[in-house]
Protein backbone atom coordinates (compact mmCIF):
# COMPACT_ATOMS: atom_id res chain seq x y z
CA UNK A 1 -69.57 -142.68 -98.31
CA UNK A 2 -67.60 -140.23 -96.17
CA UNK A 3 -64.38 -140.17 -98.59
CA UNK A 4 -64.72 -137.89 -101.44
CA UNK A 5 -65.62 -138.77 -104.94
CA UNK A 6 -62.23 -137.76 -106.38
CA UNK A 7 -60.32 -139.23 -103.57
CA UNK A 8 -61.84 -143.05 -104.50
CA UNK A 9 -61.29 -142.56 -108.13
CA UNK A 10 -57.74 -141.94 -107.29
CA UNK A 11 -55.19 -145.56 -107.50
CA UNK A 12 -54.70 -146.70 -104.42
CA UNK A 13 -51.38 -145.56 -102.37
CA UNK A 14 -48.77 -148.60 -102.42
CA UNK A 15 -47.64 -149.17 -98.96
CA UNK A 16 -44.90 -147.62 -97.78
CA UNK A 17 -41.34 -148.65 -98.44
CA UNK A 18 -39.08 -150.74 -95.81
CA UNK A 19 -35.41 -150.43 -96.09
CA UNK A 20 -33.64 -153.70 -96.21
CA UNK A 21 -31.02 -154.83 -94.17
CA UNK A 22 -28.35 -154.21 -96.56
CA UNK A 23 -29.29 -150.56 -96.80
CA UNK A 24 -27.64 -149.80 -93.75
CA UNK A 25 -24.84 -150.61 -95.07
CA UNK A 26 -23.36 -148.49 -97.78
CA UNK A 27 -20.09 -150.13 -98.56
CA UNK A 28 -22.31 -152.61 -99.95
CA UNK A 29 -25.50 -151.27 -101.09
CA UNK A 30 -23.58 -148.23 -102.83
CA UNK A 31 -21.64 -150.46 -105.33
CA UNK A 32 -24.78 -151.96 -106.57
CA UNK A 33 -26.98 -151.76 -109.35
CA UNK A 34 -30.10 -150.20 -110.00
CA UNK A 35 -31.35 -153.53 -111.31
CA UNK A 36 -29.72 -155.73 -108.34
CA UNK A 37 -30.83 -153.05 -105.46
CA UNK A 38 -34.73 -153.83 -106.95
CA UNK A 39 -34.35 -157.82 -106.86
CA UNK A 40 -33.32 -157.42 -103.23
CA UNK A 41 -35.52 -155.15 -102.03
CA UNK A 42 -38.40 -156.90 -104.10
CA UNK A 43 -37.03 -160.62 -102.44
CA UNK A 44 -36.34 -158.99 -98.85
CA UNK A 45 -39.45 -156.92 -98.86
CA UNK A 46 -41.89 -159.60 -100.03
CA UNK A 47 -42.08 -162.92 -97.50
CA UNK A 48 -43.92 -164.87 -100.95
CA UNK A 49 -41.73 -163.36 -103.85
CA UNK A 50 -38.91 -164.90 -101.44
CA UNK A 51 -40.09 -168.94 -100.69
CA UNK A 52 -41.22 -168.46 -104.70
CA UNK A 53 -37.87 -167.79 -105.51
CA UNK A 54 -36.18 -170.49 -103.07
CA UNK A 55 -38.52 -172.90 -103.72
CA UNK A 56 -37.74 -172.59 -107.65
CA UNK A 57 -34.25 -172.39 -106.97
CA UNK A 58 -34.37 -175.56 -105.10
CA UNK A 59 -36.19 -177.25 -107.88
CA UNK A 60 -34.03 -176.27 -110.53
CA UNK A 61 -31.22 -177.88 -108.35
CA UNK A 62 -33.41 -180.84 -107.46
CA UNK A 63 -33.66 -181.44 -111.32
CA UNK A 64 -30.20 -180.72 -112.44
CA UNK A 65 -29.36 -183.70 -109.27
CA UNK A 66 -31.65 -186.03 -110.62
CA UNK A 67 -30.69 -185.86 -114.31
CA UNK A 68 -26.91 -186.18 -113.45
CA UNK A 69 -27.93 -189.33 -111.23
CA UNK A 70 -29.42 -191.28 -113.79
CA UNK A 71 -26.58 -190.70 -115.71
CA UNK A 72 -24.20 -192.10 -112.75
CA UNK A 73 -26.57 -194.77 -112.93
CA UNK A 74 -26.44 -196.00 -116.43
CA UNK A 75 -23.34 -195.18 -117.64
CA UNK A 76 -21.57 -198.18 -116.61
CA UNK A 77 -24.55 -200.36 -117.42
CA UNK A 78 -23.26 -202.11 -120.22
CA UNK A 79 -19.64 -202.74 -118.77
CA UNK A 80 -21.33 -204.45 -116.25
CA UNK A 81 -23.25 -206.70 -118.20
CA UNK A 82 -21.02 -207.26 -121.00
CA UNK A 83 -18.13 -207.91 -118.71
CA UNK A 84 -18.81 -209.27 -115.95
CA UNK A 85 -22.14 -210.87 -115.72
CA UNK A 86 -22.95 -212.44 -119.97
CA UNK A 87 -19.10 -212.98 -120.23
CA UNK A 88 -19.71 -215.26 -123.36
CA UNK A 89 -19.07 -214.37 -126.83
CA UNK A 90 -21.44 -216.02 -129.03
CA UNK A 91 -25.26 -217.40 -128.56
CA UNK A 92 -25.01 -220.63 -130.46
CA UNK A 93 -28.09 -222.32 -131.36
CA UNK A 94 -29.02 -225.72 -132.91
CA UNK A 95 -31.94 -227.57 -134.77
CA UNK A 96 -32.07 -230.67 -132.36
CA UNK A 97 -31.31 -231.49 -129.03
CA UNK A 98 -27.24 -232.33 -128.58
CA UNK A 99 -26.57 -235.48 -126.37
CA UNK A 100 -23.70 -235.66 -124.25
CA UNK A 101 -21.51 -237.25 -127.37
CA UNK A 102 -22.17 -234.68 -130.16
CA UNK A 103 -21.46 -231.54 -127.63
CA UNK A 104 -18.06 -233.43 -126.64
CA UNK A 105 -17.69 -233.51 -130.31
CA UNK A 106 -18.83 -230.09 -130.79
CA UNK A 107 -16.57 -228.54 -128.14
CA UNK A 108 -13.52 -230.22 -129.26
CA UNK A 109 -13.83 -229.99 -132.84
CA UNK A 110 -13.66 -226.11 -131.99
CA UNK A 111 -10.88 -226.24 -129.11
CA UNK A 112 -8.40 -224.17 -130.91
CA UNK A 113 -11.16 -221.10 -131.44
CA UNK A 114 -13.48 -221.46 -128.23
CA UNK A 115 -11.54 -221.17 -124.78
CA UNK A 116 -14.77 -221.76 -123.40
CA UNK A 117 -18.15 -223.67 -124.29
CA UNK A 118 -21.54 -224.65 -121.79
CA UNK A 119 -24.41 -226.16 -123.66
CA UNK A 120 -27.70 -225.03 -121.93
CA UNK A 121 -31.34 -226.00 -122.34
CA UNK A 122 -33.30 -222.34 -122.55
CA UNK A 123 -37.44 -222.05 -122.10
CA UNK A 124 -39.42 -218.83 -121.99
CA UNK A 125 -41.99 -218.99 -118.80
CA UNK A 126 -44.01 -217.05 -116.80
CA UNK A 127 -42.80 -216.36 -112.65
CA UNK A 128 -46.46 -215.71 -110.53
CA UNK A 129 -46.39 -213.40 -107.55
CA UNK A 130 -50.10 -212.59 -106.37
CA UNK A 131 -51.67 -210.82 -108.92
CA UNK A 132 -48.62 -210.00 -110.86
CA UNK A 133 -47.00 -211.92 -113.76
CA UNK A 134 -43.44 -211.69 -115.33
CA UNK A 135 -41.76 -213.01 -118.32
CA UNK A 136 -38.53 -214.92 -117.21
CA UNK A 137 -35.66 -216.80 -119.51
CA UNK A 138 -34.92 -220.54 -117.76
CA UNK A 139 -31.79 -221.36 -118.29
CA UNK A 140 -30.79 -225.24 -116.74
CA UNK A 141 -27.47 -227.02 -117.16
CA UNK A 142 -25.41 -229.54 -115.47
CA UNK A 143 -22.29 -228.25 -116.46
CA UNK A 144 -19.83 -226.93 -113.66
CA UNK A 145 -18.40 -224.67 -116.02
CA UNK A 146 -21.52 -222.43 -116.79
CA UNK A 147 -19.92 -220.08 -113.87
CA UNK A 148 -17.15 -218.83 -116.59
CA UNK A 149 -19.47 -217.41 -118.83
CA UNK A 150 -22.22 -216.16 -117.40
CA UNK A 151 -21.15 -214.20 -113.58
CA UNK A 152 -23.00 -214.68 -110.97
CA UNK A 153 -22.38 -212.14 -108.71
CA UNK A 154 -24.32 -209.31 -105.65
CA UNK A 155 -22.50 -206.58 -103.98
CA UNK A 156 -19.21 -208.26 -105.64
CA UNK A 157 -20.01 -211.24 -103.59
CA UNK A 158 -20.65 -214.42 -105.63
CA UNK A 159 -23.64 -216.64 -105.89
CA UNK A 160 -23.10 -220.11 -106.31
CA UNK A 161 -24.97 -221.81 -108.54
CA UNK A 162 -28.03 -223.77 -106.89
CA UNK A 163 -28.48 -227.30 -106.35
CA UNK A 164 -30.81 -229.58 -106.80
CA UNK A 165 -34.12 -228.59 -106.17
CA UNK A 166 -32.96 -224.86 -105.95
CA UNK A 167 -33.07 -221.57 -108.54
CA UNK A 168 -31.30 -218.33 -108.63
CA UNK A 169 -32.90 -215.30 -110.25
CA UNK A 170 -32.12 -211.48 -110.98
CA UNK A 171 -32.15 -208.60 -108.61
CA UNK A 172 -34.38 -206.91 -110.91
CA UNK A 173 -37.30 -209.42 -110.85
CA UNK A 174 -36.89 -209.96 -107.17
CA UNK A 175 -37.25 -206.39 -106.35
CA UNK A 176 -40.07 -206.51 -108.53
CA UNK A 177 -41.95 -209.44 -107.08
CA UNK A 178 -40.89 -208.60 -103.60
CA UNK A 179 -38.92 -211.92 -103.37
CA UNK A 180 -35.53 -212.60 -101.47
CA UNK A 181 -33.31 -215.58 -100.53
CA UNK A 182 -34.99 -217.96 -99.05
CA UNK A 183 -38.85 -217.34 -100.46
CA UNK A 184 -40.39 -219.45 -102.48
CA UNK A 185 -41.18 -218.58 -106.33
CA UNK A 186 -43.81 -219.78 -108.46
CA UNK A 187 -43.45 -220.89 -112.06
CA UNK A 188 -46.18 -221.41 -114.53
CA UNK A 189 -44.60 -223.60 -117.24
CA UNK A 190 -47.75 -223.39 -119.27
CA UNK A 191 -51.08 -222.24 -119.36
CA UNK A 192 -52.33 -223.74 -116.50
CA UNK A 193 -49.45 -226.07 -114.34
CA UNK A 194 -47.55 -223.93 -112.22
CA UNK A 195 -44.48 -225.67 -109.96
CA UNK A 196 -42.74 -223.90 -106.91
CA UNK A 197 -39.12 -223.83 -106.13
CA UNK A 198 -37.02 -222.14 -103.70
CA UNK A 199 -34.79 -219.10 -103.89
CA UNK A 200 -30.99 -220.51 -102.94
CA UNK A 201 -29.58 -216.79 -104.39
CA UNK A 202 -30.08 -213.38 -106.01
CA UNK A 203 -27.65 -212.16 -108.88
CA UNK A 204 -27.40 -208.73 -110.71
CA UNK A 205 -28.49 -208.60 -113.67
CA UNK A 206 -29.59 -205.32 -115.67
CA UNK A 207 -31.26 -206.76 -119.25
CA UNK A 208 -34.01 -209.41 -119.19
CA UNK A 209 -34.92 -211.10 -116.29
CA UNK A 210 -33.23 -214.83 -115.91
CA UNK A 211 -33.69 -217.49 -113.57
CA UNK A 212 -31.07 -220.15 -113.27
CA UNK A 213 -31.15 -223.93 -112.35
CA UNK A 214 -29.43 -227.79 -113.13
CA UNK A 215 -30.98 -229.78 -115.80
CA UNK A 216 -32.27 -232.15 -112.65
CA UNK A 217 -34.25 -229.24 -111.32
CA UNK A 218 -35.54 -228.60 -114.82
CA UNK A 219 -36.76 -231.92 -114.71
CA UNK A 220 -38.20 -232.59 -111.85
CA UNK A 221 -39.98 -229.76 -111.97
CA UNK A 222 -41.49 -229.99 -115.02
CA UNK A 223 -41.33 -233.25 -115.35
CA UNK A 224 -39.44 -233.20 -118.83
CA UNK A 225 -35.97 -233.68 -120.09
CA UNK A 226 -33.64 -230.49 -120.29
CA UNK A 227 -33.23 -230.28 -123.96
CA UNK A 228 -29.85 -228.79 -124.77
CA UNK A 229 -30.09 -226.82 -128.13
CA UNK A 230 -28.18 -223.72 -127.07
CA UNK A 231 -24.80 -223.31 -126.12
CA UNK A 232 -22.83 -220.15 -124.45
CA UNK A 233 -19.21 -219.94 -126.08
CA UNK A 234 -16.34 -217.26 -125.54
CA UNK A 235 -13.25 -216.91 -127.71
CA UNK A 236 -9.36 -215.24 -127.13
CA UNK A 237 -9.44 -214.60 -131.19
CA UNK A 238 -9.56 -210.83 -131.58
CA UNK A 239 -11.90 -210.90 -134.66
CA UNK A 240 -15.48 -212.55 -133.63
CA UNK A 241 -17.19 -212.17 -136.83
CA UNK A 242 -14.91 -214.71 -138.50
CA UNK A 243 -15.06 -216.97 -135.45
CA UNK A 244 -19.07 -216.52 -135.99
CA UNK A 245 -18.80 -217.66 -139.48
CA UNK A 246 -16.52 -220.76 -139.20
CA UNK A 247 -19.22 -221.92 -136.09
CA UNK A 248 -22.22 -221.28 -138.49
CA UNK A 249 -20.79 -223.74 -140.88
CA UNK A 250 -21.02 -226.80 -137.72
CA UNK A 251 -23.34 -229.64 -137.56
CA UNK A 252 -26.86 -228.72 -137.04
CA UNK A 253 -25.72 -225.30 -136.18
CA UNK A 254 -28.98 -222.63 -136.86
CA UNK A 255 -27.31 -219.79 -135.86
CA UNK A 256 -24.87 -217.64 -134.02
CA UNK A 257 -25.42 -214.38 -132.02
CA UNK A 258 -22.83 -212.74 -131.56
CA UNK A 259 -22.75 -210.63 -128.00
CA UNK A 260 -21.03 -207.50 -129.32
CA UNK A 261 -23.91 -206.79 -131.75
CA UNK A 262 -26.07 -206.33 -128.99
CA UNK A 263 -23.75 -204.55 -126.75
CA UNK A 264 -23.56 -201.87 -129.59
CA UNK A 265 -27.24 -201.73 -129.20
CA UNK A 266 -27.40 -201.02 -126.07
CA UNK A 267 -24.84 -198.90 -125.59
CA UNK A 268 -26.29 -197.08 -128.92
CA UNK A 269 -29.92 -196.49 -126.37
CA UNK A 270 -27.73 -195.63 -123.42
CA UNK A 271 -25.79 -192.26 -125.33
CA UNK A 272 -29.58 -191.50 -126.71
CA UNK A 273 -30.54 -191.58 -123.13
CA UNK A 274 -27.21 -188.63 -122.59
CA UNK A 275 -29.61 -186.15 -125.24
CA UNK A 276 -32.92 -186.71 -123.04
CA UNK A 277 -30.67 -186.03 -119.40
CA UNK A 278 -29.16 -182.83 -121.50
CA UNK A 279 -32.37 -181.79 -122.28
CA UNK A 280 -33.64 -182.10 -118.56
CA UNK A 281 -30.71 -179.68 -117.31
CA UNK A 282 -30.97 -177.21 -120.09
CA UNK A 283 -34.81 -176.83 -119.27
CA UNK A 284 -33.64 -176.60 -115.13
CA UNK A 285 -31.06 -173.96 -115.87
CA UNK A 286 -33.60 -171.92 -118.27
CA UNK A 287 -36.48 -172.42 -115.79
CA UNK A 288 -33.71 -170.91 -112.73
CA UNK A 289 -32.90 -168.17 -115.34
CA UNK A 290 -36.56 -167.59 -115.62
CA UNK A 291 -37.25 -167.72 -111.68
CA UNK A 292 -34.33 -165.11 -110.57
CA UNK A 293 -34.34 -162.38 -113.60
């Protein structure tokens, strides 16, 4: 009420200017820009324009970081797991259970194109942890050799293969599950029975989850035989597909997978993953464009 009428109509005074620390020097502050001189007065000047600007800065960086990390991380994925955990060339499956005479027969009817051959007996079950269920691949065999085509391996330390009574299972699903040597896991083998067996060893493993075991496990556990009517094969021979074809033309054979298809695949989603991380440190560098001009 005291202030005159045209003297609250007028805008009110900004305060009054602080000269920055760079000011007092002129070598510096001279061979600036008009343009640069305002940013650092502006940043200098004002205490919240300044942790803005830091604090965008930072997560611009933090972003850029991340992106380039999860491309560390999965670049190498499929070398790993194409050469040195599934180390086997072909998926072979069957119509009927093999005994012990028709996969000697098998294996050396194909000597001179396999260099390596493990019949397996493969289920599809569920591993219980508390309230949280996971699908896992069983895969049980007897034969020694099942080490040379599929690696068993943690921190470039090997796993042996467990004995009787024993399973090993991926990194992934123990991590998940909360589960380390030594702890016991629970399997549900249908919709109601569920059988408990203890952890002799962890493995890495980056597709699928897998738990390994002997066909004597298998069957004491679930108190069936192990039904072999898959086998893991590798090959020297440079060209796989005709390999593929001359096995698809065996006995009872159903089919053949051959590894490389999916290893395409996967490295196919891996370099789609390259576009997404591209786009995540094109939008940090526009958003620390954004923050400092």
């Amino acid at each position: 009420l005291i202030e005159m009428p045209a003297q609250l109509l007028r805008p009110k005074a900004p305060q009054p200017g602080k000269r920055v620390l760079l000011e007092y020097i002129p070598v510096l502050w001279n061979r600036l820009g008009f343009l640069r001189k305002v940013s650092i007065r502006n940043i200098l000047r004002y205490k919240r324009r300044f942790f803005m600007t830091v604090l965008g800065i930072a997560g611009c960086t933090a972003l850029i970081v991340a992106a380039m990390g999860v491309r560390d991380s999965i670049r190498n994925i499929v070398n790993d797991q194409f050469d040195t955990i599934t180390i086997y060339d072909y998926n072979i499956s069957f119509t009927e259970a093999q005994n012990q005479q028709q996969r000697e027969k098998f294996i050396q009817k194909y000597s001179d194109v396999l260099s390596r051959c493990v019949f397996v007996c493969t289920d599809e079950m569920d591993v219980i942890n508390g309230n949280r269920i996971k699908k896992i691949s069983v895969i049980a065999t007897d034969d020694p050799n099942i080490t040379k085509v599929v690696g068993l391996h943690m921190n470039g330390q090997s796993v042996p293969y467990p004995r009787f009574g024993k399973v090993v299972i991926n990194d992934k699903l123990a991590r998940e599950l909360n589960l380390s040597q030594g702890d016991t896991i629970t399997i549900r083998y249908d919709d109601v029975n569920t059988v408990d067996a203890e952890i002799s060893g962890i493995f890495e493993n980056y597709l699928e989850n897998y738990l390994f075991m002997t066909a004597e496990t298998y069957e004491s556990l679930f108190g069936k035989e192990a039904v072999y009517k898959n086998a893991y094969a590798g090959t020297d021979e440079e060209d796989l597909y005709s390999v593929s074809a001359l096995l698809s033309k065996g006995e009872d054979v159903t089919s053949v997978s051959v590894l490389n298809d999916m290893r395409v695949m996967v490295d196919n989603m891996m370099q789609s993953l390259d576009y997404i991380i591209l786009l995540v440190i094109a939008c940090a560098c526009t958003l620390g464009f954004v923050v400092i001009y």
